[in-house]
C-alpha atoms as a PDB file:
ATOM      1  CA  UNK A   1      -8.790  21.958  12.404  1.00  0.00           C
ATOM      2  CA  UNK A   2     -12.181  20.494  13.212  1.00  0.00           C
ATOM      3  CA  UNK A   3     -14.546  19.827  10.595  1.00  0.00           C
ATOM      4  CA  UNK A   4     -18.134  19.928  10.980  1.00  0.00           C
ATOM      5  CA  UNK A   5     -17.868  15.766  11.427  1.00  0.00           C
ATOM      6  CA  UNK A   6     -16.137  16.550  14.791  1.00  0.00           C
ATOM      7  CA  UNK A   7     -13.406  14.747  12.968  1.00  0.00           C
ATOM      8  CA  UNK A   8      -9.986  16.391  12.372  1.00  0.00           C
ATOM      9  CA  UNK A   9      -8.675  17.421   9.071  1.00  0.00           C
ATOM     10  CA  UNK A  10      -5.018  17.136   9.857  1.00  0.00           C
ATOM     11  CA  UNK A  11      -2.749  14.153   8.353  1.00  0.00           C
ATOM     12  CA  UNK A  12      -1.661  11.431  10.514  1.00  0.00           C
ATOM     13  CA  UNK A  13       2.399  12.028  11.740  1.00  0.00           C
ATOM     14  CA  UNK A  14       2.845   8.229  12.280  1.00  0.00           C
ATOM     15  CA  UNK A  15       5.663   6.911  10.059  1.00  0.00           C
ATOM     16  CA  UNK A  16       5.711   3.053   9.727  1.00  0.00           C
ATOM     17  CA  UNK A  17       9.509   1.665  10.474  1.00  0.00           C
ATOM     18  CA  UNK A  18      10.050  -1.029   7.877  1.00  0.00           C
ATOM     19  CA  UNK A  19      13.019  -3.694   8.003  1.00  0.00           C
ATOM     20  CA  UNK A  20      16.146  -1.109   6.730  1.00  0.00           C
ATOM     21  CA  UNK A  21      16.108  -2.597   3.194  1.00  0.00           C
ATOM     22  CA  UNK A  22      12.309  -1.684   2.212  1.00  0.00           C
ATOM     23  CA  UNK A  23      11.762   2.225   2.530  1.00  0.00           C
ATOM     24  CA  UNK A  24       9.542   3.558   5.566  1.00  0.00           C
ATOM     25  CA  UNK A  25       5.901   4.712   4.976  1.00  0.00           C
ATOM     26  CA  UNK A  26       3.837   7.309   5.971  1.00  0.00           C
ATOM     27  CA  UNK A  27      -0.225   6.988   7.013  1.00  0.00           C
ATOM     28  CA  UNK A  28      -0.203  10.758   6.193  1.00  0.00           C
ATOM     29  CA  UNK A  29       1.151  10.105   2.421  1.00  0.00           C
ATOM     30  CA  UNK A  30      -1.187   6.997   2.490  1.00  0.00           C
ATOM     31  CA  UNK A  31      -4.236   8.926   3.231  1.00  0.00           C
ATOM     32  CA  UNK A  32      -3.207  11.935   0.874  1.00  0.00           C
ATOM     33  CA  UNK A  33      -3.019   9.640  -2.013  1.00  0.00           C
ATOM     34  CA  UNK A  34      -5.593   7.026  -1.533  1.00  0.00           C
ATOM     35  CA  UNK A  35      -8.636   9.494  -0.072  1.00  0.00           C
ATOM     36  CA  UNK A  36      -9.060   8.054   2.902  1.00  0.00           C
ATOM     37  CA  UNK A  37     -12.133   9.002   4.763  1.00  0.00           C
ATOM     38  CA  UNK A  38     -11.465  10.587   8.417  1.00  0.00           C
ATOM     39  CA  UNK A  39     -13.901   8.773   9.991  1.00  0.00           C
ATOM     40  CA  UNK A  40     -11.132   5.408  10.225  1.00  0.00           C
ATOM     41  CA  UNK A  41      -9.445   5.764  13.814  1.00  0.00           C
ATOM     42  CA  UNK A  42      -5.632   6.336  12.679  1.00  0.00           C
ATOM     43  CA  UNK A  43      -4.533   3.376  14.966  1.00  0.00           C
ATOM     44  CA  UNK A  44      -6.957   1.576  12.344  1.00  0.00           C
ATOM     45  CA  UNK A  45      -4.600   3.046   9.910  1.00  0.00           C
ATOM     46  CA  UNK A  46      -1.283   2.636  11.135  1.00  0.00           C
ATOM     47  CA  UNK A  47      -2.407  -1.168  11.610  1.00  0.00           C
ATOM     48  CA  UNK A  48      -3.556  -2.113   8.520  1.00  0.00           C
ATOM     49  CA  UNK A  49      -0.685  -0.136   6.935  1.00  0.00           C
ATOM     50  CA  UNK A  50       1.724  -2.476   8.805  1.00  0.00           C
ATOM     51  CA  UNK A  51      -0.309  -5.224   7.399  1.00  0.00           C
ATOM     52  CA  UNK A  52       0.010  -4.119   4.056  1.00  0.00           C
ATOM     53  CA  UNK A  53       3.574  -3.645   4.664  1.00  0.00           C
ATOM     54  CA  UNK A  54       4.243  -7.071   5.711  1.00  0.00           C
ATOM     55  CA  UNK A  55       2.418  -8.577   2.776  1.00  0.00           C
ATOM     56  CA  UNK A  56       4.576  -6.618   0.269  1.00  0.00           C
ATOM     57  CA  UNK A  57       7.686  -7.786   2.114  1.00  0.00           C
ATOM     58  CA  UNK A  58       6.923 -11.142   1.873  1.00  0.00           C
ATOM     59  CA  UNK A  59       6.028 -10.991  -1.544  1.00  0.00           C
ATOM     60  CA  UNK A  60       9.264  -9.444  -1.971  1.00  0.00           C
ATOM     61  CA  UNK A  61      11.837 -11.308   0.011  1.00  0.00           C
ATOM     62  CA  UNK A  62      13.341 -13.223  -2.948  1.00  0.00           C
ATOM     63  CA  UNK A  63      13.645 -10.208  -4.671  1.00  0.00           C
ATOM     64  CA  UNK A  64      15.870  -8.630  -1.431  1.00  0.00           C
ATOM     65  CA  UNK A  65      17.925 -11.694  -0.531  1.00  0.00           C
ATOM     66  CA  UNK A  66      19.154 -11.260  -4.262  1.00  0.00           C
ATOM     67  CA  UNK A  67      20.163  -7.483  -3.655  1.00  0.00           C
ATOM     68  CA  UNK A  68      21.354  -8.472  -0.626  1.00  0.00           C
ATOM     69  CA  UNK A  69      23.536 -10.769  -1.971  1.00  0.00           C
ATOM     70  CA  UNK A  70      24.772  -8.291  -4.640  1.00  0.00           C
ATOM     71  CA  UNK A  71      25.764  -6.264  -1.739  1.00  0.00           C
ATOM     72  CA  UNK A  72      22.482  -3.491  -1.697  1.00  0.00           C
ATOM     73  CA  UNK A  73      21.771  -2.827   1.948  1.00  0.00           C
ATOM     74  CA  UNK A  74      18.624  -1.140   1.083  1.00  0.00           C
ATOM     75  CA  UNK A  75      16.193  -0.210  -1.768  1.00  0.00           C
ATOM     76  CA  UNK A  76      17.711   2.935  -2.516  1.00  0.00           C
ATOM     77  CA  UNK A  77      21.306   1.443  -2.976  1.00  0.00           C
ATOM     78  CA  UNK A  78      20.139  -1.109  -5.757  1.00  0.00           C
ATOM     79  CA  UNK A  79      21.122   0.525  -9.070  1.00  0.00           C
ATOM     80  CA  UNK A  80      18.575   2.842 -10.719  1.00  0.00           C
ATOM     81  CA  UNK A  81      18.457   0.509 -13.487  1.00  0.00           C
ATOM     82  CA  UNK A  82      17.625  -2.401 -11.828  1.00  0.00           C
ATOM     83  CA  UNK A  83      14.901  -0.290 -10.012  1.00  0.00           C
ATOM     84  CA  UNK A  84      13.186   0.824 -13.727  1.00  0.00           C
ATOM     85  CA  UNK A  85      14.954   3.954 -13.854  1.00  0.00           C
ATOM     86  CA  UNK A  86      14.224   7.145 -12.040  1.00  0.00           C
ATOM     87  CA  UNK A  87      10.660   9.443 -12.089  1.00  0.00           C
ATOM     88  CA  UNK A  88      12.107  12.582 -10.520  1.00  0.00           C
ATOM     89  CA  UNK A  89      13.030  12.034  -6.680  1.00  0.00           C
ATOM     90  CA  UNK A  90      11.814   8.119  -6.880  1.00  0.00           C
ATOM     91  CA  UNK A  91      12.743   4.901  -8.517  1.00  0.00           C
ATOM     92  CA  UNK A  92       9.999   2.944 -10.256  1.00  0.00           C
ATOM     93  CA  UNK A  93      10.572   0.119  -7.769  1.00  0.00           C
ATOM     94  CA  UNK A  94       9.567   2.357  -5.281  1.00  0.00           C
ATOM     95  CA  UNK A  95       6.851   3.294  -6.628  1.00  0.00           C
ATOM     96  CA  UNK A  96       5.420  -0.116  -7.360  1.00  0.00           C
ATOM     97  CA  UNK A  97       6.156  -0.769  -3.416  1.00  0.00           C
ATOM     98  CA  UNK A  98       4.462   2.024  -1.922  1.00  0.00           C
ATOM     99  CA  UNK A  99       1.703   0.938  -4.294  1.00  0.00           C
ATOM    100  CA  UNK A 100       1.789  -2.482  -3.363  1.00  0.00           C
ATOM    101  CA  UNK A 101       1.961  -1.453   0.214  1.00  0.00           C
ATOM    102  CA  UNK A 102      -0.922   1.140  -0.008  1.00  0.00           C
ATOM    103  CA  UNK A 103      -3.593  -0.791  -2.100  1.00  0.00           C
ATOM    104  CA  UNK A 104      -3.359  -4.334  -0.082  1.00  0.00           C
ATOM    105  CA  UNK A 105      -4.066  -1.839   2.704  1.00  0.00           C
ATOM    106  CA  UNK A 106      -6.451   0.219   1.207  1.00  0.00           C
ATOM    107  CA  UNK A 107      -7.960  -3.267   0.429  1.00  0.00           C
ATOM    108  CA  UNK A 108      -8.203  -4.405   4.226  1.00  0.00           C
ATOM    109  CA  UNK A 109      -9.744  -1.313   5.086  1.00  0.00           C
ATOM    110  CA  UNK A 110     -12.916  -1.342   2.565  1.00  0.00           C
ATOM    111  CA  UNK A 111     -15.210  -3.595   4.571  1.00  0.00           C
ATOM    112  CA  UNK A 112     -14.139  -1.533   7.825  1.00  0.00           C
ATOM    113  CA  UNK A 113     -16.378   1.608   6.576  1.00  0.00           C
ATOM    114  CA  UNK A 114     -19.342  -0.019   6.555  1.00  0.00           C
ATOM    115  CA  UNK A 115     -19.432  -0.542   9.645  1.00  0.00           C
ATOM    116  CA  UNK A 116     -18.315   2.766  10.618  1.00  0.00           C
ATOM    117  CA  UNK A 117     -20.792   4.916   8.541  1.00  0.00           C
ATOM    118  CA  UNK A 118     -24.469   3.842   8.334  1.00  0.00           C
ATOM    119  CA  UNK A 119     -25.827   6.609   6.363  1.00  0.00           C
ATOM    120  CA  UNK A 120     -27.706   5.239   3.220  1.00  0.00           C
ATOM    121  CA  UNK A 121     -24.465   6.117   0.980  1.00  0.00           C
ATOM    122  CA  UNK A 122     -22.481   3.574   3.801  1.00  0.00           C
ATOM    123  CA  UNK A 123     -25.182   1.249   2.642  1.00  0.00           C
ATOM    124  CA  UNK A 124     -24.455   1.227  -0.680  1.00  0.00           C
ATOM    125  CA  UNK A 125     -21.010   1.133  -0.431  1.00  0.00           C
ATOM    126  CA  UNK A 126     -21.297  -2.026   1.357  1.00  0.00           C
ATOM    127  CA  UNK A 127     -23.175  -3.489  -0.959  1.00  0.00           C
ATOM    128  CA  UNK A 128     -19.842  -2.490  -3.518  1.00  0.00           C
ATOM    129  CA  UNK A 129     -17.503  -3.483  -1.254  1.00  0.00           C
ATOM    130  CA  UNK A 130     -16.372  -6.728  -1.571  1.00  0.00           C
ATOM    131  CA  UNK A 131     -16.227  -6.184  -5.375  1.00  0.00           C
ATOM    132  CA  UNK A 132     -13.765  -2.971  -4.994  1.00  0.00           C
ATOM    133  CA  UNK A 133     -11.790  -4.836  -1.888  1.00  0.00           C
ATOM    134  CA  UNK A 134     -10.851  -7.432  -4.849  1.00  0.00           C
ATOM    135  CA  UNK A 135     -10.143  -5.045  -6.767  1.00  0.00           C
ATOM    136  CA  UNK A 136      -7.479  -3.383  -4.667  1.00  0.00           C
ATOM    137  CA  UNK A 137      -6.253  -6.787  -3.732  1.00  0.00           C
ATOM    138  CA  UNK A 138      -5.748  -7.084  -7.455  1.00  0.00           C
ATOM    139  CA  UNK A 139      -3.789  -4.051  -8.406  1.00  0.00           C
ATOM    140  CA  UNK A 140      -1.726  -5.045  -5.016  1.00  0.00           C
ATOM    141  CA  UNK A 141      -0.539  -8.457  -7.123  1.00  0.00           C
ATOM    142  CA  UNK A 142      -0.316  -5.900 -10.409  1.00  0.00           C
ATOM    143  CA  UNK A 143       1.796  -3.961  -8.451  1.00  0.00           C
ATOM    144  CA  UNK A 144       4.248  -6.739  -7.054  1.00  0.00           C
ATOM    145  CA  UNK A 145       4.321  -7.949 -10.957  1.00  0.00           C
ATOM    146  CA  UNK A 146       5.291  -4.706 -11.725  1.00  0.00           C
ATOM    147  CA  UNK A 147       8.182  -4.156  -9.239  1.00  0.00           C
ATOM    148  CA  UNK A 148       9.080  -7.855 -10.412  1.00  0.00           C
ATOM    149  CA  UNK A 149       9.101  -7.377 -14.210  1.00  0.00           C
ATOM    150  CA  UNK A 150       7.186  -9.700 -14.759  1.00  0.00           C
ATOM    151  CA  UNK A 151       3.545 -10.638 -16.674  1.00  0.00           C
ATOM    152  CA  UNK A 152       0.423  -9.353 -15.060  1.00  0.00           C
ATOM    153  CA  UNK A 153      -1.031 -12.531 -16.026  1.00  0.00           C
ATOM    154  CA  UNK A 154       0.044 -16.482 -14.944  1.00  0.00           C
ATOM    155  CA  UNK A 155      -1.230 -19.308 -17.296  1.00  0.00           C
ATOM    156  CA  UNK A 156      -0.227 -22.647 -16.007  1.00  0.00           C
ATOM    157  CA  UNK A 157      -0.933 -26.213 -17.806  1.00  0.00           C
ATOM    158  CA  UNK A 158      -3.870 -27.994 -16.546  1.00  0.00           C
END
């Protein structure tokens, strides 16, 4: 279906194909979720999906040598309560992934719509936009301390 944009209304199909261990994505699930304009090209999408994807995994990849180790093949093999226990068909780890995944994405996309849109309300939201792109970067890290167990907040000694 054609909206009066000339864009289409329809959800991506693309799935992302992670590693085996770390659960595939969709773009259509990311664009559901995060409101993605359809202005963004989906090949804009799928890459900067992949991107976020590899960021997560590498924040990560302690986490899955360990399971690996323990003899988990994949995310949905580790135990549900070393995943923070189960909200209906998912597993709080995978919830704090796709998270992860989605807002470091979501992130890498904000400064792209400026340049897409140049209505006055594109305007503004450039203006915004580096403010709300560290802000999706941060609940990316939230995220990753979430899946981790661990504090939301690092103090070190100076």
């Amino acid at each position: 279906m054609t909206a009066f944009s000339g864009h289409t209304s329809t959800a991506s199909t693309v799935v992302i194909r992670n590693d085996g261990f770390w659960p595939d994505v969709t773009v259509a699930e990311f664009q559901a979720i995060y409101r993605l304009p359809q202005d963004y090209a989906e090949q804009l999408l799928v890459d900067h999906l992949k991107l976020g994807v590899v960021w997560t995994n590498r924040q990560l990849v302690e986490w899955k040598r360990e399971m690996i180790m323990r003899g988990c093949g994949s995310l949905s093999s580790v135990p549900e309560d070393e995943q923070g226990g189960a909200l209906g068909d998912e597993t709080a780890a995978l919830l704090h992934y796709k998270r992860a995944v989605f807002t470091y994405s979501k992130a890498l996309l904000l400064p792209q719509f400026a340049t897409i849109n140049r209505r006055e309300a594109a305007r503004n939201e450039a203006r915004e936009s580096e403010e709300t792109t560290e802000n999706f970067l941060a609940y990316a890290a939230q995220a990753i301390a979430d899946f981790l167990g661990s504090g939301r907040v690092d103090v070190e000694l100076i």
